[in-house]
Structure formats: structure tokens, C-alpha cells
N, C-alpha and C. Protein backbone atom coordinates (compact mmCIF):
# COMPACT_ATOMS: atom_id res chain seq x y z
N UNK A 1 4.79 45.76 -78.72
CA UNK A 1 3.59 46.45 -79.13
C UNK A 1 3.40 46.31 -80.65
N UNK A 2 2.28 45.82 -80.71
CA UNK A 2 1.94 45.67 -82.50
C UNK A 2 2.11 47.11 -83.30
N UNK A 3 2.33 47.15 -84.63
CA UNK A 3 2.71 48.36 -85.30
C UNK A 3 2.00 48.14 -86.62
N UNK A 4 0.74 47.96 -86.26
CA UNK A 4 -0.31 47.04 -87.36
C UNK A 4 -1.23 48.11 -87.21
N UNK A 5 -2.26 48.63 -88.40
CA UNK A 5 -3.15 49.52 -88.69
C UNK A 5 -4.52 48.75 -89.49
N UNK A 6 -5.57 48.83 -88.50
CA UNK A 6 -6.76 47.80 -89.37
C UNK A 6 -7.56 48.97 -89.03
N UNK A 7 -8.06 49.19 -90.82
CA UNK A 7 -9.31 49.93 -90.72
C UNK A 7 -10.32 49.63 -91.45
N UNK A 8 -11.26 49.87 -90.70
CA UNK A 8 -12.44 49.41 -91.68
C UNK A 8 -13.03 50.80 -91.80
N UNK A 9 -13.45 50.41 -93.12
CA UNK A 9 -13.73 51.73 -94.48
C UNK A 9 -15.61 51.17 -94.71
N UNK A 10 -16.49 52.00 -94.15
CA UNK A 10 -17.69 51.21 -94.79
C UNK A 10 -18.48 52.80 -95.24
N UNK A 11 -17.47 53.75 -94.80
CA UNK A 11 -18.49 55.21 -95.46
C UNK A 11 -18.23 55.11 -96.81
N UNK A 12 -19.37 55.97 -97.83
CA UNK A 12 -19.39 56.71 -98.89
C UNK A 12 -18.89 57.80 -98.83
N UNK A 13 -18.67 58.64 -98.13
CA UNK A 13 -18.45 60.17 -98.19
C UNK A 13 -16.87 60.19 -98.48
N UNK A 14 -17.10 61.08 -99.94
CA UNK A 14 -15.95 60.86 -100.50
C UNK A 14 -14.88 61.93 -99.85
N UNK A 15 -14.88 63.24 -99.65
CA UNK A 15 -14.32 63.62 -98.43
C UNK A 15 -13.46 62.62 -97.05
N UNK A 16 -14.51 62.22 -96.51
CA UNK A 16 -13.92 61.55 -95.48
C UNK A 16 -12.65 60.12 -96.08
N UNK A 17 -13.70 59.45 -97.07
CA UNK A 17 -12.65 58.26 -97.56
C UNK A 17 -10.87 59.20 -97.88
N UNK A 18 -11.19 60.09 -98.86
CA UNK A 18 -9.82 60.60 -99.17
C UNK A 18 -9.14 61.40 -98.35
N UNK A 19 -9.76 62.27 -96.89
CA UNK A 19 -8.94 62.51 -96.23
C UNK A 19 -8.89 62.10 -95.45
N UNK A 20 -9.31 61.26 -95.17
CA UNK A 20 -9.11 60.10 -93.81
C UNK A 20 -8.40 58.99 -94.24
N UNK A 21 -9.65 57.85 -94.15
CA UNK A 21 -8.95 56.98 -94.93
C UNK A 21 -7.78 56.67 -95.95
N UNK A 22 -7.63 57.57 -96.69
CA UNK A 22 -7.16 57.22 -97.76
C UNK A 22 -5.63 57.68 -97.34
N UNK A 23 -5.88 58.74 -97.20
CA UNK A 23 -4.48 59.82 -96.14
C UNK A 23 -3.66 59.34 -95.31
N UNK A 24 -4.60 58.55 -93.94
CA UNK A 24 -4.03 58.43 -93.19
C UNK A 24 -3.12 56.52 -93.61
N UNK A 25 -4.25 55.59 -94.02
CA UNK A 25 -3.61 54.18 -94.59
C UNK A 25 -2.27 54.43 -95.21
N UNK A 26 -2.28 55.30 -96.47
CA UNK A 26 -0.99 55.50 -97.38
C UNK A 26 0.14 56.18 -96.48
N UNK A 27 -0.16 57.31 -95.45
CA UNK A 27 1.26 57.84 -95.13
C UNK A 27 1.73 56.93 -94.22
N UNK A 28 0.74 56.80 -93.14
CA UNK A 28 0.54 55.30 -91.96
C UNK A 28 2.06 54.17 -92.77
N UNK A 29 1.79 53.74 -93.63
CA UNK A 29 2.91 53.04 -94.40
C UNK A 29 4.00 53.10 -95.02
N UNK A 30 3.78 54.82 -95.55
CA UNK A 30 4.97 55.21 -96.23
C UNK A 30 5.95 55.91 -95.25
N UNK A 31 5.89 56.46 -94.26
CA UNK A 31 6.07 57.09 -93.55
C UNK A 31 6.39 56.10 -92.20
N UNK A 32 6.31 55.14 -92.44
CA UNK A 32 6.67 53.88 -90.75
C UNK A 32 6.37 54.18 -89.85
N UNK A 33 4.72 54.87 -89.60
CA UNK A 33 4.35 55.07 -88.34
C UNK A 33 3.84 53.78 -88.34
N UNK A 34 3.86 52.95 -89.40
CA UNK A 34 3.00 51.59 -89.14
C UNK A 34 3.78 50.70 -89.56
N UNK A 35 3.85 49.12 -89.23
CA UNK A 35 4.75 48.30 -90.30
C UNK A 35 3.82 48.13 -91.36
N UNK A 36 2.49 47.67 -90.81
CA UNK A 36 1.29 46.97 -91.58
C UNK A 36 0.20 47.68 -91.71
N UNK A 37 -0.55 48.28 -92.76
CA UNK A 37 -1.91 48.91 -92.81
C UNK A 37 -2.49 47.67 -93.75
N UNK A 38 -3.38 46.94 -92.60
CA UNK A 38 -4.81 46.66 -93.82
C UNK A 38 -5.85 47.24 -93.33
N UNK A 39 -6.79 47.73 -95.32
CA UNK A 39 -8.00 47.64 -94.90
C UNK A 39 -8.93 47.40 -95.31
N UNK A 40 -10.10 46.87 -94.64
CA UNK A 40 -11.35 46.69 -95.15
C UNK A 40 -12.30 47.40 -95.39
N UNK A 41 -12.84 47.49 -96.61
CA UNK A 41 -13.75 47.94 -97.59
C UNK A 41 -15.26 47.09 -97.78
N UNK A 42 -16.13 47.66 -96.79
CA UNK A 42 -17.70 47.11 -96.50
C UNK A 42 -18.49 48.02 -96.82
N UNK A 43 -19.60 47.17 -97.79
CA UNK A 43 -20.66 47.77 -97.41
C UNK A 43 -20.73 49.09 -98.67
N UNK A 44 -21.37 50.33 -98.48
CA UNK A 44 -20.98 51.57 -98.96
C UNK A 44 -19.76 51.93 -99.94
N UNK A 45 -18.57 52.03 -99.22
CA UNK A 45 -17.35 52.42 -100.00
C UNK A 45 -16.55 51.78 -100.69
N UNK A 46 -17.51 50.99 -100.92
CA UNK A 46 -17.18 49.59 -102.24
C UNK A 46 -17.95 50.17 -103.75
N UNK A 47 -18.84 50.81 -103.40
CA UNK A 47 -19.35 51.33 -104.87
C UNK A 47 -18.49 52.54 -104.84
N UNK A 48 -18.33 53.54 -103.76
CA UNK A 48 -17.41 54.87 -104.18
C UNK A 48 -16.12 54.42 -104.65
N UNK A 49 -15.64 53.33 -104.17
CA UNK A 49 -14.06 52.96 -104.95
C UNK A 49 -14.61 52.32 -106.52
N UNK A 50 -15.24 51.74 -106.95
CA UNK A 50 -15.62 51.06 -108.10
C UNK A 50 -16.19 52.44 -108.93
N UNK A 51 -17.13 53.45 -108.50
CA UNK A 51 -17.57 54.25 -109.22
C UNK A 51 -16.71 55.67 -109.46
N UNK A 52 -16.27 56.16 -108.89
CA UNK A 52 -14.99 57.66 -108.71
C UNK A 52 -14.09 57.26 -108.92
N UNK A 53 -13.26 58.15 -109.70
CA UNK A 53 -12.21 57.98 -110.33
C UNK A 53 -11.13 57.87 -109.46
N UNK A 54 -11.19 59.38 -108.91
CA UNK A 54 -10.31 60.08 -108.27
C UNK A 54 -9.69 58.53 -107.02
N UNK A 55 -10.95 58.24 -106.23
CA UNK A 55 -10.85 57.80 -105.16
C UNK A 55 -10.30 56.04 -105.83
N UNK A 56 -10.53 55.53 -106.66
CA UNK A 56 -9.76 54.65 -107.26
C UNK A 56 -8.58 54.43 -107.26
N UNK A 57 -8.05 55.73 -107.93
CA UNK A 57 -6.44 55.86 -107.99
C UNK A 57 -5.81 55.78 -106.70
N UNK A 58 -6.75 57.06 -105.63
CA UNK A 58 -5.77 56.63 -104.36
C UNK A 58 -5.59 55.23 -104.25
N UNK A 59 -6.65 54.27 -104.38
CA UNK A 59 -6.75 53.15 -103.31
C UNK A 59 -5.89 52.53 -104.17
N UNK A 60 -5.66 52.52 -106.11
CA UNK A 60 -4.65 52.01 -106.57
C UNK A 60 -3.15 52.17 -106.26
N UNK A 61 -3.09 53.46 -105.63
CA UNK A 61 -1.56 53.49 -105.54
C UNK A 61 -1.49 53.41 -103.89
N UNK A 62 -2.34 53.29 -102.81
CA UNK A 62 -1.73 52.78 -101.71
C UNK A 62 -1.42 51.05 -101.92
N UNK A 63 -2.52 50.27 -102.47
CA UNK A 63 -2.19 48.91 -103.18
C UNK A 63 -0.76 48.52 -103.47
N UNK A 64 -0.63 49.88 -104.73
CA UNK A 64 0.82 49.80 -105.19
C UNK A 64 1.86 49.68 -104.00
N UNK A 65 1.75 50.69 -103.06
CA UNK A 65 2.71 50.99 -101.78
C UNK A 65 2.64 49.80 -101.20
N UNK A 66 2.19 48.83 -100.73
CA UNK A 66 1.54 48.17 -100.01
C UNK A 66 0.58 48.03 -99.05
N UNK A 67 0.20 48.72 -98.93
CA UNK A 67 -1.37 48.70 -98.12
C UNK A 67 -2.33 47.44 -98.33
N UNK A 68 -2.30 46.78 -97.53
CA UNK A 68 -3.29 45.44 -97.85
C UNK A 68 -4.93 45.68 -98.04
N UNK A 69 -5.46 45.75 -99.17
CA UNK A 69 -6.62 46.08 -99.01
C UNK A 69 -7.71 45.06 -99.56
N UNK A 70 -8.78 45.10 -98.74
CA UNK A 70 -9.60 43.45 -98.52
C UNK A 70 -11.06 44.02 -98.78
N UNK A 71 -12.01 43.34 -99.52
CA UNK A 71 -13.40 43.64 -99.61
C UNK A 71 -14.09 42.57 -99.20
N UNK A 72 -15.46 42.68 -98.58
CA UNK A 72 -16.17 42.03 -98.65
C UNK A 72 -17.06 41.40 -99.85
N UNK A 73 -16.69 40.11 -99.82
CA UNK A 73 -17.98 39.14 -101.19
C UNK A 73 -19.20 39.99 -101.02
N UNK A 74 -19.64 39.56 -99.85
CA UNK A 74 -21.00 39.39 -100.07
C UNK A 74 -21.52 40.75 -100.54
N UNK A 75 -20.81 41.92 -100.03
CA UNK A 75 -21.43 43.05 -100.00
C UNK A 75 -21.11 43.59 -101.91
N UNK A 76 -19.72 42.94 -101.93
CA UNK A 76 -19.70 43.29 -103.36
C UNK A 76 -20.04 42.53 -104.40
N UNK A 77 -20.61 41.59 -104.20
CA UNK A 77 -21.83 40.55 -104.96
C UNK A 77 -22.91 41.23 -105.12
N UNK A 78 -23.90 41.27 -104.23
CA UNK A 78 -24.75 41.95 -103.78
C UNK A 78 -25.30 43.53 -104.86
N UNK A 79 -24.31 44.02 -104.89
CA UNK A 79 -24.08 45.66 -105.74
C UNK A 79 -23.05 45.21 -107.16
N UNK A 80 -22.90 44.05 -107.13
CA UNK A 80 -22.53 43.84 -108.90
C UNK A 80 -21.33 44.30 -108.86
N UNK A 81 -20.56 44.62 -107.98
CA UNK A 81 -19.00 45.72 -107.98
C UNK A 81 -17.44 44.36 -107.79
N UNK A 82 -17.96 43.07 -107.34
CA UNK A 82 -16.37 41.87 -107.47
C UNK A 82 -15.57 42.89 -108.46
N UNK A 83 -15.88 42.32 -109.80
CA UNK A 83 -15.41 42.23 -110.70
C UNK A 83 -14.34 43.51 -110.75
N UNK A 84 -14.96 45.01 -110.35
CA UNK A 84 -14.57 46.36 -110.93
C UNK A 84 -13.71 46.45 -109.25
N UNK A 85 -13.93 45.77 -108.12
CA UNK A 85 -12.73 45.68 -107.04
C UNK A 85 -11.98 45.16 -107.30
N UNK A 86 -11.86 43.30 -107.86
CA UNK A 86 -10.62 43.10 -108.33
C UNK A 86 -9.65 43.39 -109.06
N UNK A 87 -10.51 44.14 -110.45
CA UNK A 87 -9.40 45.02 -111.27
C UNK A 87 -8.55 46.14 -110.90
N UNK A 88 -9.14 46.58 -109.24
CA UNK A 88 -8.25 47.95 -108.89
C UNK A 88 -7.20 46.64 -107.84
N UNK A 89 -7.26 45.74 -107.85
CA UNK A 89 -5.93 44.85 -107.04
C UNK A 89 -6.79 44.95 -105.53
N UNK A 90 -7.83 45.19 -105.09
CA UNK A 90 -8.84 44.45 -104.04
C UNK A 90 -9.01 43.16 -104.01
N UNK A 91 -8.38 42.14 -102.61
CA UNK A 91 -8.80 40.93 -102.47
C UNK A 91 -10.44 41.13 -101.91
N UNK A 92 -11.13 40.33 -102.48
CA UNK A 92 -12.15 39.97 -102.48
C UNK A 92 -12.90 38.47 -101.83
N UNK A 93 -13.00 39.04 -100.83
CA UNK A 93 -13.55 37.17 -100.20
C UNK A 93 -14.39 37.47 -98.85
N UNK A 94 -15.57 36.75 -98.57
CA UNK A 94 -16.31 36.59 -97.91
C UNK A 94 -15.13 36.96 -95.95
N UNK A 95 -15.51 38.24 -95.49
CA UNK A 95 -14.51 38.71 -94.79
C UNK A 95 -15.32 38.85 -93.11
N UNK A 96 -16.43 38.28 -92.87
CA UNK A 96 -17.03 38.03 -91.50
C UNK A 96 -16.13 37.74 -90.44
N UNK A 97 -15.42 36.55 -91.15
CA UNK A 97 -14.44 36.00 -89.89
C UNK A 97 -13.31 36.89 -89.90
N UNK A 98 -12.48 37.42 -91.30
CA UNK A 98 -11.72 37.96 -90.97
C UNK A 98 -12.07 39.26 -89.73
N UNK A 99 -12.85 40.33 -90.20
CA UNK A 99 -13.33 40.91 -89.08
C UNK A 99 -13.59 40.27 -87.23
N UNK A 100 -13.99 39.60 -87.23
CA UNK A 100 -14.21 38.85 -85.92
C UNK A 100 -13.16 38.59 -85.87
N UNK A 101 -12.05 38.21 -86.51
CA UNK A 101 -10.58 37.71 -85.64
C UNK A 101 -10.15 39.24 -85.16
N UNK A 102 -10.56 39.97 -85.88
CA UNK A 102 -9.87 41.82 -85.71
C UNK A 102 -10.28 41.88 -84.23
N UNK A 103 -11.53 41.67 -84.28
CA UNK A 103 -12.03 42.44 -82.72
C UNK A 103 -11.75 40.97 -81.87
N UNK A 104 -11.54 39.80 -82.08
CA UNK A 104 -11.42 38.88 -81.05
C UNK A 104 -9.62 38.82 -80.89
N UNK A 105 -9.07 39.90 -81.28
CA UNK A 105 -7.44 39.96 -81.12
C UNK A 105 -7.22 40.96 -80.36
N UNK A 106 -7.85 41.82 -79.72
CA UNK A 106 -7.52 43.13 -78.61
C UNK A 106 -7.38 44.11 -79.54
N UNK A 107 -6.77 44.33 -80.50
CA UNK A 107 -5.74 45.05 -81.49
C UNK A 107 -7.36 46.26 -81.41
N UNK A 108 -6.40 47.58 -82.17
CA UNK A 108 -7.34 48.67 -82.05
C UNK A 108 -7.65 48.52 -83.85
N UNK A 109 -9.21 48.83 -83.78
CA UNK A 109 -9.57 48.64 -85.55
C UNK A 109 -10.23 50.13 -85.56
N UNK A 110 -9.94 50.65 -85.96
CA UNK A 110 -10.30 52.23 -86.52
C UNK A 110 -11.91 51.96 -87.50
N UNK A 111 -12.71 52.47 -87.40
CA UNK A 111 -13.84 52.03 -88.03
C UNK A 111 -14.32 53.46 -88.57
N UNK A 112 -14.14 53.68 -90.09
CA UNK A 112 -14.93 55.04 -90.88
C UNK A 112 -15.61 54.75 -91.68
């Protein structure tokens, strides 16, 4: 049984990102309910991580932990934000297919 955590993150609501998201990715890893948490960052909660402080830091120090965390180009082209994702340690790359391999792999993708 896989022990892999894929979530995709496309809300603003900073509430939900930090106690959901943010909560569940970092302990998910620190804590070995998971081997692997990645996640993706579409859409919306690409400007709340680039613009809030607070919600920065989390996503900097699950990064730190290892949490694999992935943005979409286009969306962060689009809103001017590459630049201010890569500096928090966000890979950044055109992520369509990656998504489609998520859902064309069975695997469960948590979507907030």
C-alpha cells in the first residue's frame, strides 16, 4: 500500500490553507503517517503563499522538513508570483501532466 500524500492546494482561505493544508502536509511527514507528502499549489493559493507572511513561513518550514512542494507556471506567470514562489523553495513548472499522472495512478489526491 502506497504511504504517499498528494494534495492539491488551489484555495485562498487562509484558515483552511493553515489548518488544513498546512497542518495536516507537515505532521503527515513529521509524524510517519506518510513516507511522502507532495503538494500542489494552483491557481488561488499561489498569491496567499507569495502575499502572507504567516502562511509563507509554514510552507517554508514544511519545505525545510521535506514536504515536496510544486506550483503551477502557468498560473504563477499569469499573477506575476514565479519569482516570489521560487524564493520560498517552490518548484515551479508547467504541472498539467504532473496532475494527470496523479489521477491516471489510482492513488487518492486530497483536493482543498
Amino acid at each position: 500500500m502506497s504511504r504517499k500524500a498528494k494534495i492539491l492546494w488551489t484555495t485562498d482561505n487562509k484558515e483552511t490553507s493553515l489548518h488544513m493544508v498546512c497542518l495536516y502536509a507537515h505532521n503527515a511527514l513529521l509524524k510517519g503517517w506518510m513516507d511522502e507528502v507532495e503538494v500542489l499549489v494552483w491557481g488561488a493559493s499561489q498569491r496567499l503563499i507569495a502575499e502572507d507572511t504567516e502562511v509563507r513561513a509554514k510552507v517554508e518550514a514544511m519545505i525545510k522538513d521535506g514536504v515536496k512542494m510544486v506550483a503551477c507556471l502557468k498560473c504563477a506567470d499569469t499573477m506575476e508570483l514565479s519569482t516570489s514562489l521560487q524564493s520560498c523553495g517552490i518548484d515551479v513548472f508547467y504541472t498539467g501532466e504532473l496532475l494527470s499522472a496523479w489521477i491516471h495512478s489510482g492513488e487518492t489526491v486530497v483536493s482543498v
